[in-house]
PDB file of N, CA and C in Angstrom:
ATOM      1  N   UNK A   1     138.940 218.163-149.608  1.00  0.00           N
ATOM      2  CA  UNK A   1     137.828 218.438-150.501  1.00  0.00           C
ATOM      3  C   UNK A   1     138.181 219.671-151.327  1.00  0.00           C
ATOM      4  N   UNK A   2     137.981 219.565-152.901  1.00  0.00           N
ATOM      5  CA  UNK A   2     138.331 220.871-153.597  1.00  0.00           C
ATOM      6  C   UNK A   2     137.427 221.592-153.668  1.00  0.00           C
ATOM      7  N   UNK A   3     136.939 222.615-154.912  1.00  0.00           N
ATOM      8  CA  UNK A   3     135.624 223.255-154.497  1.00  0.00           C
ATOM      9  C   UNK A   3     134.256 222.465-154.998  1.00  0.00           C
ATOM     10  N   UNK A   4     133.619 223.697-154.327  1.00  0.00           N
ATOM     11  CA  UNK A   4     132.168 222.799-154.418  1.00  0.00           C
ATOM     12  C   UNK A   4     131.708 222.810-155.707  1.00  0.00           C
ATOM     13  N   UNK A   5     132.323 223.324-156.417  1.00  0.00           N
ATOM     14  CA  UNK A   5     131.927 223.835-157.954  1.00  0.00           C
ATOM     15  C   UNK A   5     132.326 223.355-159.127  1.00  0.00           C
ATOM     16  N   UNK A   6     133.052 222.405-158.543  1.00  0.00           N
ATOM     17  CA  UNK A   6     133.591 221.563-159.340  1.00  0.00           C
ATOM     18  C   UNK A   6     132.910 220.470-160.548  1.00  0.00           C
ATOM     19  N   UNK A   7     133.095 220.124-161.589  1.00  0.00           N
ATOM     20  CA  UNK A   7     132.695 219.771-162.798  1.00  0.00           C
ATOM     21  C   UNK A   7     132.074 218.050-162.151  1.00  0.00           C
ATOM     22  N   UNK A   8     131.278 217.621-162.973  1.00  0.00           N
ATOM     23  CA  UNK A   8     130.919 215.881-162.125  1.00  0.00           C
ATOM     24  C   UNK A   8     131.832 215.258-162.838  1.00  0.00           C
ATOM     25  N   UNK A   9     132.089 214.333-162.234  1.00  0.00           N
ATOM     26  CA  UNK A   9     132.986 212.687-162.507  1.00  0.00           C
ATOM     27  C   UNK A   9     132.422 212.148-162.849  1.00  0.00           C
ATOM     28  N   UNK A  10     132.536 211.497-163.976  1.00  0.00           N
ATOM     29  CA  UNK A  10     131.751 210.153-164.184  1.00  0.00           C
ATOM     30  C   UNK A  10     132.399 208.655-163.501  1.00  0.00           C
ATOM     31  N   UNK A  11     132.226 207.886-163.069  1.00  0.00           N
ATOM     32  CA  UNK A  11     132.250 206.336-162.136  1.00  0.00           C
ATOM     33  C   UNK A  11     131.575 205.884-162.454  1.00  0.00           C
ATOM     34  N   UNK A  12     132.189 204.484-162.398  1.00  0.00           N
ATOM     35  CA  UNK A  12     130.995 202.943-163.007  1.00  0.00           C
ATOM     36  C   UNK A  12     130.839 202.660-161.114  1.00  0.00           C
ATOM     37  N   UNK A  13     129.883 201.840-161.127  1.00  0.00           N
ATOM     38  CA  UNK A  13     129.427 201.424-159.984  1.00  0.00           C
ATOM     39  C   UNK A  13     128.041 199.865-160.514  1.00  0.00           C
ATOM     40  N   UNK A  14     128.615 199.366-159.871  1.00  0.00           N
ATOM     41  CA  UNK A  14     127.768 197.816-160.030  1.00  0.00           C
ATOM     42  C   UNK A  14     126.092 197.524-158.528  1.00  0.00           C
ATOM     43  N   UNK A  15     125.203 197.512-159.589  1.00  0.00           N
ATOM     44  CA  UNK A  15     124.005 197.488-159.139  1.00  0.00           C
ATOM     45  C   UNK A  15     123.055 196.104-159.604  1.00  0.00           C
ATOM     46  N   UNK A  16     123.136 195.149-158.595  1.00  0.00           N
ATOM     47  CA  UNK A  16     122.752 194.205-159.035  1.00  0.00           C
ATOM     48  C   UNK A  16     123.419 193.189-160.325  1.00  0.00           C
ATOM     49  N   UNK A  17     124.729 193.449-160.091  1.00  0.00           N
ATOM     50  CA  UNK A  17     125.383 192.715-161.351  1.00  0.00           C
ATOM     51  C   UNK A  17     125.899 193.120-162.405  1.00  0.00           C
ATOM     52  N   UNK A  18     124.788 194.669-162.668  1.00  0.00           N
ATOM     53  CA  UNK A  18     124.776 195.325-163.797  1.00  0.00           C
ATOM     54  C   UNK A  18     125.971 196.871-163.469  1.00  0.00           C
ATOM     55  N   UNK A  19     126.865 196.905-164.619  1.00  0.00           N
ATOM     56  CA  UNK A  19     127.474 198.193-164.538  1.00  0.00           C
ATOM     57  C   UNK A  19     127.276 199.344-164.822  1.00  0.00           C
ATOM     58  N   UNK A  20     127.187 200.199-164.525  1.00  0.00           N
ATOM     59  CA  UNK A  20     126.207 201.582-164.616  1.00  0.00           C
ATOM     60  C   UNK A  20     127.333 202.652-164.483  1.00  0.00           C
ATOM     61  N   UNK A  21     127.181 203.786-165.310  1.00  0.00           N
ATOM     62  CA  UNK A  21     128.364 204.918-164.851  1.00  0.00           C
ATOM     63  C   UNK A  21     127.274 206.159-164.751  1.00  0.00           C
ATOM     64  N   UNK A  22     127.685 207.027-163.300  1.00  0.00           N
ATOM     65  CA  UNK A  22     126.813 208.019-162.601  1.00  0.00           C
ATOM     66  C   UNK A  22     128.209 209.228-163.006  1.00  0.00           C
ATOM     67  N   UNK A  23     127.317 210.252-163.004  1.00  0.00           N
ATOM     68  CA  UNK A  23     127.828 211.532-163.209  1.00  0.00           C
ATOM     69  C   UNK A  23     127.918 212.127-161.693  1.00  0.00           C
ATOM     70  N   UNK A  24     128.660 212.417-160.852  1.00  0.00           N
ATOM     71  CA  UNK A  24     128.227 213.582-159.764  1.00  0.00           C
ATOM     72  C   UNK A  24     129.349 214.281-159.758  1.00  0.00           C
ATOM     73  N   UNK A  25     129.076 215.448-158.558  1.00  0.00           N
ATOM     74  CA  UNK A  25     130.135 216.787-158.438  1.00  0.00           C
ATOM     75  C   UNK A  25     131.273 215.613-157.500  1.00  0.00           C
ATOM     76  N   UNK A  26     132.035 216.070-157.349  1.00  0.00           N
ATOM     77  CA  UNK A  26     133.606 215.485-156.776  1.00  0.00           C
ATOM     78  C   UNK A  26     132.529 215.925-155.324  1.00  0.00           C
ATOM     79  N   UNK A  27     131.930 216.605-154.672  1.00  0.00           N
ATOM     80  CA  UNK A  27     131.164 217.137-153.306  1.00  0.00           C
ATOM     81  C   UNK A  27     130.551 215.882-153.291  1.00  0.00           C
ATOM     82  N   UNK A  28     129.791 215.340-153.831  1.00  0.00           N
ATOM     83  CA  UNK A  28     128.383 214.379-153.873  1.00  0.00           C
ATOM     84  C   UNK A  28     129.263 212.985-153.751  1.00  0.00           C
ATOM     85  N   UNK A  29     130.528 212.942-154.515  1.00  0.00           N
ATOM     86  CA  UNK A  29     131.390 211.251-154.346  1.00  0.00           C
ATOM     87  C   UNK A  29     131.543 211.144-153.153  1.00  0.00           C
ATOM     88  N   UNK A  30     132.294 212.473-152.754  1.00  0.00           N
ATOM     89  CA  UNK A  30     132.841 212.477-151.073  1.00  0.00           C
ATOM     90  C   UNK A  30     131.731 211.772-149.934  1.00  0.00           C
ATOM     91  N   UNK A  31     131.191 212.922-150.132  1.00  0.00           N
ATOM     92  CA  UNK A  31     129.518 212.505-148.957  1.00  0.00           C
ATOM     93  C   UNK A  31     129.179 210.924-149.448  1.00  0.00           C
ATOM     94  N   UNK A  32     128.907 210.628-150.559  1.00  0.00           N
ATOM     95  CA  UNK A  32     128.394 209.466-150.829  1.00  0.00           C
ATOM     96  C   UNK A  32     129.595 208.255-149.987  1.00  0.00           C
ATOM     97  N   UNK A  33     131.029 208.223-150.555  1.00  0.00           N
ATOM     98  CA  UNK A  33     131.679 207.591-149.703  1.00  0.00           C
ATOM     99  C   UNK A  33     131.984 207.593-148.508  1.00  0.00           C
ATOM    100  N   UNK A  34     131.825 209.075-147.474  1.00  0.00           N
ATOM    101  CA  UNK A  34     131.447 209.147-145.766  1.00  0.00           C
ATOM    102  C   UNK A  34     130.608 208.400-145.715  1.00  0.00           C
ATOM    103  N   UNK A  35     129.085 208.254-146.375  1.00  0.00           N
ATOM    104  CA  UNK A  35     127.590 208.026-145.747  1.00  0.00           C
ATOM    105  C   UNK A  35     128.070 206.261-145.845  1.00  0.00           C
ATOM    106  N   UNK A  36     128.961 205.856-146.905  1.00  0.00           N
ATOM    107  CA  UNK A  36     129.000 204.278-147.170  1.00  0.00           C
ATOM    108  C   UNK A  36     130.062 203.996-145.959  1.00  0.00           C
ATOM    109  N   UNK A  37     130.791 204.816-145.471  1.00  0.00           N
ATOM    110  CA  UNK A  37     131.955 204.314-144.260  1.00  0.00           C
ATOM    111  C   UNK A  37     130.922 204.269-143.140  1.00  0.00           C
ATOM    112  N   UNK A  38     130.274 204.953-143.057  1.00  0.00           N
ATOM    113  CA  UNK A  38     129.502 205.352-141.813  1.00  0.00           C
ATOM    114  C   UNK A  38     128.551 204.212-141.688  1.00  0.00           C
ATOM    115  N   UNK A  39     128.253 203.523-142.823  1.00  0.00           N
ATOM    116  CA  UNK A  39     127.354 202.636-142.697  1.00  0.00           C
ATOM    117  C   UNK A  39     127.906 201.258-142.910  1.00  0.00           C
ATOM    118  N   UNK A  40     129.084 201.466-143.051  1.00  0.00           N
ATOM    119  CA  UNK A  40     130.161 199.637-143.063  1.00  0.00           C
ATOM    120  C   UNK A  40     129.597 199.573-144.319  1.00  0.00           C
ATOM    121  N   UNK A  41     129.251 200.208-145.905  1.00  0.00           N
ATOM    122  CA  UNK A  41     128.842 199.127-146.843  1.00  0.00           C
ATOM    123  C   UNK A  41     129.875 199.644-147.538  1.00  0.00           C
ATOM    124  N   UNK A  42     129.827 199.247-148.834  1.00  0.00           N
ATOM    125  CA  UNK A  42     130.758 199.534-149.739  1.00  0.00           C
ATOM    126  C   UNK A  42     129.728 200.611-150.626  1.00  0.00           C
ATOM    127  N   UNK A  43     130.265 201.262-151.201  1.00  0.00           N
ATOM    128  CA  UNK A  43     130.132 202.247-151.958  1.00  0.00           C
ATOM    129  C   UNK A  43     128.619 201.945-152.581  1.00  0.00           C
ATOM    130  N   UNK A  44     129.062 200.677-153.486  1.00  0.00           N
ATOM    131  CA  UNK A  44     128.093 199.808-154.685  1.00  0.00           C
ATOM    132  C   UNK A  44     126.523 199.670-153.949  1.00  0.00           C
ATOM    133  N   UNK A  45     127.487 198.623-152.522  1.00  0.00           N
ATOM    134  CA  UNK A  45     125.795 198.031-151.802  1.00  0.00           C
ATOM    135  C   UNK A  45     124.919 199.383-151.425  1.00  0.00           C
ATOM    136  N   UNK A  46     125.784 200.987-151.172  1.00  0.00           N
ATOM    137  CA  UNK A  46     124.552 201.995-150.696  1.00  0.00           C
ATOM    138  C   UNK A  46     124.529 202.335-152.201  1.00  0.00           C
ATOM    139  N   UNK A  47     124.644 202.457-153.189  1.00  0.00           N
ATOM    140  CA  UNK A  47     123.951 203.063-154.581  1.00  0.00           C
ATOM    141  C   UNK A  47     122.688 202.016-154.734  1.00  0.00           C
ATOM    142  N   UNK A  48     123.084 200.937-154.288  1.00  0.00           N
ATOM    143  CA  UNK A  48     121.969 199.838-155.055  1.00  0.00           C
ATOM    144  C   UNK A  48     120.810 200.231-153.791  1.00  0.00           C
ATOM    145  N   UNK A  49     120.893 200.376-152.638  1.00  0.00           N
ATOM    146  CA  UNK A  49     120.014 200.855-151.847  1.00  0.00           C
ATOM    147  C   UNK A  49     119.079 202.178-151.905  1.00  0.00           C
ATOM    148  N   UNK A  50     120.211 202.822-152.502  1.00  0.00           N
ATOM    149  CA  UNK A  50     119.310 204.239-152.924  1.00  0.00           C
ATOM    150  C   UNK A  50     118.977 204.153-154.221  1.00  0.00           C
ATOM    151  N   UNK A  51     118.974 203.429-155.025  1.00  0.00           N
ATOM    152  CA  UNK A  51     118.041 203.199-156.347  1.00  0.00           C
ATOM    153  C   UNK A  51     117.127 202.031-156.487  1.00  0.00           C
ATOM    154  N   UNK A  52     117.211 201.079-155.153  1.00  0.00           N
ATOM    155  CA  UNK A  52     115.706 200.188-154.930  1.00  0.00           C
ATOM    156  C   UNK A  52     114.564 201.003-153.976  1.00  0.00           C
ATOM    157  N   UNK A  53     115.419 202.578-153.337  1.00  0.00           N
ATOM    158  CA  UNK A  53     113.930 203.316-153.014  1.00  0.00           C
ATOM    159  C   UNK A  53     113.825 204.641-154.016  1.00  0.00           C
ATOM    160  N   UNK A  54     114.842 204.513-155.023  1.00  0.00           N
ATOM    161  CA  UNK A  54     114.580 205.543-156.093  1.00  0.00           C
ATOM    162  C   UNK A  54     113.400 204.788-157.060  1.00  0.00           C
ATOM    163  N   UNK A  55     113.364 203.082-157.072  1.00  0.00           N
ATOM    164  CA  UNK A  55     112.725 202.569-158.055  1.00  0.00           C
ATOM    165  C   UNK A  55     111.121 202.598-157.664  1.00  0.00           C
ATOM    166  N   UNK A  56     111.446 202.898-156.073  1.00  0.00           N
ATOM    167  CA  UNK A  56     110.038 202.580-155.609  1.00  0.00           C
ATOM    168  C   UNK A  56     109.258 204.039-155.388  1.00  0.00           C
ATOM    169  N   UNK A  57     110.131 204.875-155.756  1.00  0.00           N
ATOM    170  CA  UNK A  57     108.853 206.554-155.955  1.00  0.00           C
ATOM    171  C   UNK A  57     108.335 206.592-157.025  1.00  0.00           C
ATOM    172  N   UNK A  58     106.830 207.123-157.199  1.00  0.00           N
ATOM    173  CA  UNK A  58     106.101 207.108-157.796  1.00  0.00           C
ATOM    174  C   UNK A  58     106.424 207.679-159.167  1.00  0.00           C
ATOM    175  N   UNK A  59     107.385 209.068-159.068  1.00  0.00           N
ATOM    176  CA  UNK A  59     107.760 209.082-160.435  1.00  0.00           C
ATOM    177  C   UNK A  59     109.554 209.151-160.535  1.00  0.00           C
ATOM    178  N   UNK A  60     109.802 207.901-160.690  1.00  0.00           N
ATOM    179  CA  UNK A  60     111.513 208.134-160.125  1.00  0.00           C
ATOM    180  C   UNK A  60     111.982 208.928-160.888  1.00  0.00           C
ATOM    181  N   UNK A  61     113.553 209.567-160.161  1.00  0.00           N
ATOM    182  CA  UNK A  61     114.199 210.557-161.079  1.00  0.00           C
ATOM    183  C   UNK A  61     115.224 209.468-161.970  1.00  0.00           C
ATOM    184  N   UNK A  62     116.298 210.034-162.208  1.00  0.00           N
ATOM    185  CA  UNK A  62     117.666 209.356-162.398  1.00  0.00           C
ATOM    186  C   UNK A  62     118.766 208.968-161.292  1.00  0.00           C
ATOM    187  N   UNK A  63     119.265 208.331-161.506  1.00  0.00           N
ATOM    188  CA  UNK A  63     120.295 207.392-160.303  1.00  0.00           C
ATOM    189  C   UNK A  63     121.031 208.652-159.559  1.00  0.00           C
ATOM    190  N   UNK A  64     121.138 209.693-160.736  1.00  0.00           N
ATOM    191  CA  UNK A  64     122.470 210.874-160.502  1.00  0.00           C
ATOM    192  C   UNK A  64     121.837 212.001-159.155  1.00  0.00           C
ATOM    193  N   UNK A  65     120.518 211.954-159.668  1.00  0.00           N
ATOM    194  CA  UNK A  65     119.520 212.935-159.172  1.00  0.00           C
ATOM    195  C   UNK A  65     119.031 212.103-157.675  1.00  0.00           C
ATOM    196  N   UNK A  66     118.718 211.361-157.529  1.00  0.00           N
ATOM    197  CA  UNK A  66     118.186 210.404-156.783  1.00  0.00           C
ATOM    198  C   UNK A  66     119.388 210.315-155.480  1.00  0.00           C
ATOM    199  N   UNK A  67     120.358 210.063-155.920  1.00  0.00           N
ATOM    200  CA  UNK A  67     121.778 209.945-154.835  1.00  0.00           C
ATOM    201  C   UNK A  67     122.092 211.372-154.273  1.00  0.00           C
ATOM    202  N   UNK A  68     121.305 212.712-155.302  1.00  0.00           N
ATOM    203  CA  UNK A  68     122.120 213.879-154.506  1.00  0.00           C
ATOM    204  C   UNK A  68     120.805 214.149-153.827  1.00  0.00           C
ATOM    205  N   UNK A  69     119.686 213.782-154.335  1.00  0.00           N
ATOM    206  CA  UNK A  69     118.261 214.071-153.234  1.00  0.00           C
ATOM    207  C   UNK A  69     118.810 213.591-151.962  1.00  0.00           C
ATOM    208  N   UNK A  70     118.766 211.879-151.740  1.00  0.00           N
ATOM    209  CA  UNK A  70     119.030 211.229-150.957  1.00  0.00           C
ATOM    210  C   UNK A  70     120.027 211.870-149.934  1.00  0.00           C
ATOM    211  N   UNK A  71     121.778 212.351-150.536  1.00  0.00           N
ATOM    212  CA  UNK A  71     122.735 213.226-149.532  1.00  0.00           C
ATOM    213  C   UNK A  71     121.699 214.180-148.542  1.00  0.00           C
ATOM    214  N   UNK A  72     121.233 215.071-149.501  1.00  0.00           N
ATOM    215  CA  UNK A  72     120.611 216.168-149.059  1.00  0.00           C
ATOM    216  C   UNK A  72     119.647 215.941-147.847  1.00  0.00           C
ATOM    217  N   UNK A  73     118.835 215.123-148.155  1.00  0.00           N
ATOM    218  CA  UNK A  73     117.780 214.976-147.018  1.00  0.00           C
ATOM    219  C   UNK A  73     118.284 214.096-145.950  1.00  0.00           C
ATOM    220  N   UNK A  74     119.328 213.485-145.852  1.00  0.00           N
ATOM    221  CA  UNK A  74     120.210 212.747-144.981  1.00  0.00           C
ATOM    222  C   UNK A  74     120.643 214.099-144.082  1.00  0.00           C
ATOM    223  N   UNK A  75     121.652 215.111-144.980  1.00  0.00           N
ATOM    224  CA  UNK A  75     122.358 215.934-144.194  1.00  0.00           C
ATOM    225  C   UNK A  75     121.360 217.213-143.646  1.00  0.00           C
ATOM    226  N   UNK A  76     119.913 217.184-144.420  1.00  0.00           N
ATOM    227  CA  UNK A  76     119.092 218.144-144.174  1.00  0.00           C
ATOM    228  C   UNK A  76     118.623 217.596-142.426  1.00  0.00           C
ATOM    229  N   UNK A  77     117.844 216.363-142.404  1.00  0.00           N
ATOM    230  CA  UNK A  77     117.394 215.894-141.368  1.00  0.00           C
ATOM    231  C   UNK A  77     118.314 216.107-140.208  1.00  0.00           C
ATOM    232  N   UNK A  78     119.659 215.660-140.479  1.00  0.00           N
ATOM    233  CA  UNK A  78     120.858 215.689-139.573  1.00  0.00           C
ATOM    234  C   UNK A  78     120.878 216.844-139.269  1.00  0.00           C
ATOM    235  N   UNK A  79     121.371 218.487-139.851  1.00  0.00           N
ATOM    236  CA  UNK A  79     121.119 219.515-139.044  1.00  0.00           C
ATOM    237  C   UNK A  79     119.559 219.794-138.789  1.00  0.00           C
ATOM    238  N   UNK A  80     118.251 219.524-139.208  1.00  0.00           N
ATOM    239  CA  UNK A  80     117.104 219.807-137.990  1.00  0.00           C
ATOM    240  C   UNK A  80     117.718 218.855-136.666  1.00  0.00           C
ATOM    241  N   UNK A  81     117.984 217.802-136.359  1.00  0.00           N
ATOM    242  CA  UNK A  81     117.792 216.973-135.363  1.00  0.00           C
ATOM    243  C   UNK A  81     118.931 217.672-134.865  1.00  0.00           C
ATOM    244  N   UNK A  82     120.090 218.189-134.934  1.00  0.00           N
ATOM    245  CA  UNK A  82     120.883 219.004-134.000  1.00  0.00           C
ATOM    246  C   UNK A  82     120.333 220.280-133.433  1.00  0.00           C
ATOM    247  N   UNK A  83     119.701 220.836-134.366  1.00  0.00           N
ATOM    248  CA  UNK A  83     118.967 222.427-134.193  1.00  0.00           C
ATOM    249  C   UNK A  83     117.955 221.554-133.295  1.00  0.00           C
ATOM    250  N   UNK A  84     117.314 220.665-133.166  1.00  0.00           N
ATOM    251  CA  UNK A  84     115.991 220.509-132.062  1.00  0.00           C
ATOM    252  C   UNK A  84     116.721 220.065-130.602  1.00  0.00           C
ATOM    253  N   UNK A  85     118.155 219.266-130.555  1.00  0.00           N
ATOM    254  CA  UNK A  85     118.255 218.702-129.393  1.00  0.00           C
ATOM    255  C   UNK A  85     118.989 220.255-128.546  1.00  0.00           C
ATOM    256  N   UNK A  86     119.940 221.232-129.512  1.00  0.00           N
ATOM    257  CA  UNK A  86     120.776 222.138-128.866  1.00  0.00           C
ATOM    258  C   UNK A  86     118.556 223.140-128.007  1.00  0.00           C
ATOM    259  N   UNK A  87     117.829 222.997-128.876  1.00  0.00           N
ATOM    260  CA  UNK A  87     117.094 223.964-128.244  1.00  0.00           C
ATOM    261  C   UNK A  87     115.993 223.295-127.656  1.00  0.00           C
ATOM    262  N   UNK A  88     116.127 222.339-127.394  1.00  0.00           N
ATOM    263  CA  UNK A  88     115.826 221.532-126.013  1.00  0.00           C
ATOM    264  C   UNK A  88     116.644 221.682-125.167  1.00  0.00           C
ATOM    265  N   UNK A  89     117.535 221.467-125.542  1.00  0.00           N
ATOM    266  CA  UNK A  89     118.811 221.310-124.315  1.00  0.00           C
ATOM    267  C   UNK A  89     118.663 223.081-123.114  1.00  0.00           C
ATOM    268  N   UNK A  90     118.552 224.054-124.520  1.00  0.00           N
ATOM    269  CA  UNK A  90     118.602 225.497-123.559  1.00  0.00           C
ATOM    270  C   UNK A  90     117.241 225.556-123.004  1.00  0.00           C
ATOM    271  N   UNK A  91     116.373 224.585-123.247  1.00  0.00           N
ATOM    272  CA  UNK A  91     114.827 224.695-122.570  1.00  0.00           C
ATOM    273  C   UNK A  91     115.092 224.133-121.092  1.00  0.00           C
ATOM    274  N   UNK A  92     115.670 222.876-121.113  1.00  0.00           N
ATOM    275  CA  UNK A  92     115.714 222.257-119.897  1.00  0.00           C
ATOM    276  C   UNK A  92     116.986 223.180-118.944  1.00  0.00           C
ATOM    277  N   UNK A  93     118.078 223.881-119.756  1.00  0.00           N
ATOM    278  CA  UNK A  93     118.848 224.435-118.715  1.00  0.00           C
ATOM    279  C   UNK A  93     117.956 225.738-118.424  1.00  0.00           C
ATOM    280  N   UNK A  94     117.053 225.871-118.464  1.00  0.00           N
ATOM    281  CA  UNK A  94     116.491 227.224-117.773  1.00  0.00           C
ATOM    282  C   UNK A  94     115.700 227.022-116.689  1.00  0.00           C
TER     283      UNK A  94
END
């Protein structure tokens, strides 16, 4: 991974048939392609997933905006749920 500061890429990516090109940081491709290994899909099938519940918020953002919300609250939830099990864990060893 280079830095986090790095300029966005633009990529086409196919959503329902249709070809679409997303802007993100070289940080946001990475994560986006872990979260698609992690989940057996291909790249395409999790964009089209996170823009049929981007289509369904009340005031959607953009595809670009929508995919780095989505990282975020993925990796946000993921460290609370470590921070709750490590301080459970020191509850029950006492």
């Amino acid at each position: 991974m280079g830095s986090p500061f790095a300029p966005p890429v633009k990529r086409s990516v196919t959503i329902a048939g249709h070809q679409t090109a997303i802007s993100l940081e070289p940080i946001f491709w990475d994560a986006l392609r872990t979260h698609a290994l992690r989940q057996n899909l291909p790249i395409n099938a999790l964009v089209a997933r996170i823009d049929a519940a981007r289509l369904a918020a009340p005031h959607p953002p953009n595809l670009a905006s929508a995919i780095r919300c989505w990282l975020f609250a993925g990796h946000f939830a993921t460290t609370i749920r470590i921070i709750r099990n490590s301080v459970d864990s020191e509850k029950d060893s006492q």
